[in-house]
N, C-alpha and C. Protein backbone atom coordinates (compact mmCIF):
# COMPACT_ATOMS: atom_id res chain seq x y z
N UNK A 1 -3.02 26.05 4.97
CA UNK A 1 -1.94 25.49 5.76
C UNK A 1 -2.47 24.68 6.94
N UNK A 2 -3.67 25.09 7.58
CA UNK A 2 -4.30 24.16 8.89
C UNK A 2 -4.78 22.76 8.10
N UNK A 3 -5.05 23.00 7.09
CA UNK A 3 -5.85 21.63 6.39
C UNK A 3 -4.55 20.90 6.37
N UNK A 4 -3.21 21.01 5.37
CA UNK A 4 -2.12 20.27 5.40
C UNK A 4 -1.47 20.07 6.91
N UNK A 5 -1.27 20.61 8.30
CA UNK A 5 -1.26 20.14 8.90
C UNK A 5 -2.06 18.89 9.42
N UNK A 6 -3.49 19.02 9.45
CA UNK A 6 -4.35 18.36 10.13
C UNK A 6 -4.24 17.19 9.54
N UNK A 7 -3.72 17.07 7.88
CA UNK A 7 -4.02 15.63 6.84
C UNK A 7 -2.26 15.27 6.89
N UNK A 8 -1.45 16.13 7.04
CA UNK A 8 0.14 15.78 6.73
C UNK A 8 0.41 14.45 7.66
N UNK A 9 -0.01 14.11 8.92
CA UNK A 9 0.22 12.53 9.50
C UNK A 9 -0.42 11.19 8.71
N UNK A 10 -1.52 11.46 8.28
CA UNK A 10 -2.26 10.36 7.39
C UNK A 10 -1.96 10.57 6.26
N UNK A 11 -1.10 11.14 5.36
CA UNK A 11 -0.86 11.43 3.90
C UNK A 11 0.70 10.33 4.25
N UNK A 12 1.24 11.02 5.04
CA UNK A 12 2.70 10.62 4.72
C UNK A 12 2.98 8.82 5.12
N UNK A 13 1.71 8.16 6.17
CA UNK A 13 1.68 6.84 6.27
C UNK A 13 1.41 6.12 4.95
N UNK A 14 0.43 6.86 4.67
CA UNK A 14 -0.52 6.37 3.03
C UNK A 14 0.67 6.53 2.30
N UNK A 15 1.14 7.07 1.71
CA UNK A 15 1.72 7.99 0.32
C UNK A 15 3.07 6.94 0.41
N UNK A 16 3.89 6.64 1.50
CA UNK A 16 4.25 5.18 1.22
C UNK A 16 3.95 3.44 0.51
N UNK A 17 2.78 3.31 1.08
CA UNK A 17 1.95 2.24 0.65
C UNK A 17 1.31 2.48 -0.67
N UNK A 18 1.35 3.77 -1.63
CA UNK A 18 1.10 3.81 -2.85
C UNK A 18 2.41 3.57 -3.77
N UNK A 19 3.45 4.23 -2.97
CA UNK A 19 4.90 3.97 -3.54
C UNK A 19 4.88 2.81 -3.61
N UNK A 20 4.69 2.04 -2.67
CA UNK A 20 4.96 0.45 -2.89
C UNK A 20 4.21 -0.46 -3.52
N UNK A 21 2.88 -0.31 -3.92
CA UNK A 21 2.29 -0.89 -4.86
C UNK A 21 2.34 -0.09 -6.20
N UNK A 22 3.30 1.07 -6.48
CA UNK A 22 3.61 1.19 -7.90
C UNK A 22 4.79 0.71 -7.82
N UNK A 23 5.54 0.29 -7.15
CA UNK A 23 7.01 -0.46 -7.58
C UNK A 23 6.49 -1.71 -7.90
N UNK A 24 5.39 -2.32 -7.02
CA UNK A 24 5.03 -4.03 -7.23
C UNK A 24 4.71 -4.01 -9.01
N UNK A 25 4.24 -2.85 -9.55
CA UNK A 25 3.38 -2.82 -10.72
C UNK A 25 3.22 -2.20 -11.93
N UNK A 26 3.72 -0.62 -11.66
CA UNK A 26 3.18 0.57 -12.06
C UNK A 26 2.14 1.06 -11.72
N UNK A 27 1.74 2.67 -12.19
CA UNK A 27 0.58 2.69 -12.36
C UNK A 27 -0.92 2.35 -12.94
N UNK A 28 -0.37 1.29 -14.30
CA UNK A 28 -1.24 1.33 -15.07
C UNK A 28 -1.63 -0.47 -14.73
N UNK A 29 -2.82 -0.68 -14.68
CA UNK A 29 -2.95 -2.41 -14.84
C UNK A 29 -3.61 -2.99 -16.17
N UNK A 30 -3.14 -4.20 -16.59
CA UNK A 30 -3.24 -4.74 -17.82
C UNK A 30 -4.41 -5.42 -17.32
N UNK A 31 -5.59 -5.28 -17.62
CA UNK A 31 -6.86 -5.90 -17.17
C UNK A 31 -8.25 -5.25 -18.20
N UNK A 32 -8.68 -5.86 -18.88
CA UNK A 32 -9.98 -5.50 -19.06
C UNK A 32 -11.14 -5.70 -17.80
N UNK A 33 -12.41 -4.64 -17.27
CA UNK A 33 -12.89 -4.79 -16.93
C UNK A 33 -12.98 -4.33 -15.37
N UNK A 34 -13.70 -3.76 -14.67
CA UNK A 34 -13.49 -3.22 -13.47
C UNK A 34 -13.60 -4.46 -12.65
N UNK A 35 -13.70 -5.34 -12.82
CA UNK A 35 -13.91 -6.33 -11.67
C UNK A 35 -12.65 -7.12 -11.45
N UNK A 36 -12.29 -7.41 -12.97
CA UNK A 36 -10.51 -7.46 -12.93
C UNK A 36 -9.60 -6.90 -12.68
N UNK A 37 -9.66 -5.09 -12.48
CA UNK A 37 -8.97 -4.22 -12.08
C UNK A 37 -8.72 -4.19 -10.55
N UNK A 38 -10.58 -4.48 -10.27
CA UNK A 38 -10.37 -4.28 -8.66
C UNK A 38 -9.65 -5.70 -8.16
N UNK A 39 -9.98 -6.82 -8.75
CA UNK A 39 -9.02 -8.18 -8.10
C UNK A 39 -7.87 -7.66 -7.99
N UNK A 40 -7.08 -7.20 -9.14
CA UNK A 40 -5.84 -7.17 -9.66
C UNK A 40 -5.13 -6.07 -8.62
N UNK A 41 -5.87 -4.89 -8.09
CA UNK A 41 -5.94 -4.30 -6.63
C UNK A 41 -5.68 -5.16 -5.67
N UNK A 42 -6.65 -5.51 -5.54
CA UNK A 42 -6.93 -6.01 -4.35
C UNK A 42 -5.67 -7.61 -4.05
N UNK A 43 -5.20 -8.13 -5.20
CA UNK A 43 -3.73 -8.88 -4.77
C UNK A 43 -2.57 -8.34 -4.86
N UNK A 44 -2.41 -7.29 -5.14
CA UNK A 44 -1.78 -5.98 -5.27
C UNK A 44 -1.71 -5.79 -3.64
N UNK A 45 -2.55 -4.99 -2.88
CA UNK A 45 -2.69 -5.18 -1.74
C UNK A 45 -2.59 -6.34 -0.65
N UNK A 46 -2.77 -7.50 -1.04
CA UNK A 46 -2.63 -8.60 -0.13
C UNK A 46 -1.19 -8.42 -0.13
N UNK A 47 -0.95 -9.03 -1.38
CA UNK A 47 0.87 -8.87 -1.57
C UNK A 47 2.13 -7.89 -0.53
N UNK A 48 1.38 -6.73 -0.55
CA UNK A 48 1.86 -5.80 0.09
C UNK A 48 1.93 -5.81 1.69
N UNK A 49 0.79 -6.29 2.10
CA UNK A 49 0.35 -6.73 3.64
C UNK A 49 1.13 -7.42 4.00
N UNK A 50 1.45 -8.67 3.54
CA UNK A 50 2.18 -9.77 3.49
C UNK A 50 3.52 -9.75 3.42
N UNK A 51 4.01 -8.66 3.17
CA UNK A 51 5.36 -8.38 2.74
C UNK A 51 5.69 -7.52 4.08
N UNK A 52 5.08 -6.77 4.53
CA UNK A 52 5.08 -5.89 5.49
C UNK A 52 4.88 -6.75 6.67
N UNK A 53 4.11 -7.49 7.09
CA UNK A 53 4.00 -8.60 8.09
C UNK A 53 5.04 -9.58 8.34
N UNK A 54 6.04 -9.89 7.30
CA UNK A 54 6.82 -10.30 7.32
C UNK A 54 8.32 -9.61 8.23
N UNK A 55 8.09 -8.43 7.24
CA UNK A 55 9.10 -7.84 8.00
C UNK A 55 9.00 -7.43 9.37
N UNK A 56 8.18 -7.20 9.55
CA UNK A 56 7.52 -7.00 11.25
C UNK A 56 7.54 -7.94 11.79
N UNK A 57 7.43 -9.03 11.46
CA UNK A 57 7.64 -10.25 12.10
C UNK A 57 9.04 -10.44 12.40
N UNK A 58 9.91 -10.27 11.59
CA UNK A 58 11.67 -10.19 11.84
C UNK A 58 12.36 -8.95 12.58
N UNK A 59 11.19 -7.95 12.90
CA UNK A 59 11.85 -6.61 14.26
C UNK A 59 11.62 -7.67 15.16
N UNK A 60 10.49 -8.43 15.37
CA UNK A 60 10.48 -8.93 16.96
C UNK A 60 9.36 -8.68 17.12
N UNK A 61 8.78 -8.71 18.70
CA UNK A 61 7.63 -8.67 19.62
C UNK A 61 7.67 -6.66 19.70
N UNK A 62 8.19 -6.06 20.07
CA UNK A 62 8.54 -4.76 19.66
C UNK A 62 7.94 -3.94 18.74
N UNK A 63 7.59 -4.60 17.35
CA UNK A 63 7.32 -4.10 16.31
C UNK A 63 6.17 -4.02 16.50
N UNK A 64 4.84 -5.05 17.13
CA UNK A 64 3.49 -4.96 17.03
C UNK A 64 3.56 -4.17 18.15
């Protein structure tokens, strides 16, 4: 129970941002090859940044 306290603030920021790159996708990616997997990540992630920056950008000065 001390371990899930100590990790429960950094799980529950994260564990969002996985939700949202399995809605962009699923879990599974159509890619042969780990180097294509990790691109296919890794714009997966830009995508997501970008989407989120956006909206932060439309709270205002406030939001950062």
């Amino acid at each position: 129970e001390r371990r899930n306290k100590r990790i429960a603030k950094t799980r529950a920021r994260v564990e969002h941002v996985f939700a949202s790159l399995e809605q962009m996708g699923g879990k599974a990616l159509r890619s042969i090859g780990l180097a294509r997997a990790t691109l296919h990540l890794n714009w997966k992630a830009a995508t997501y940044n970008l989407r989120r920056l956006c909206s932060l950008k439309d709270m205002g000065p406030a939001a950062f």
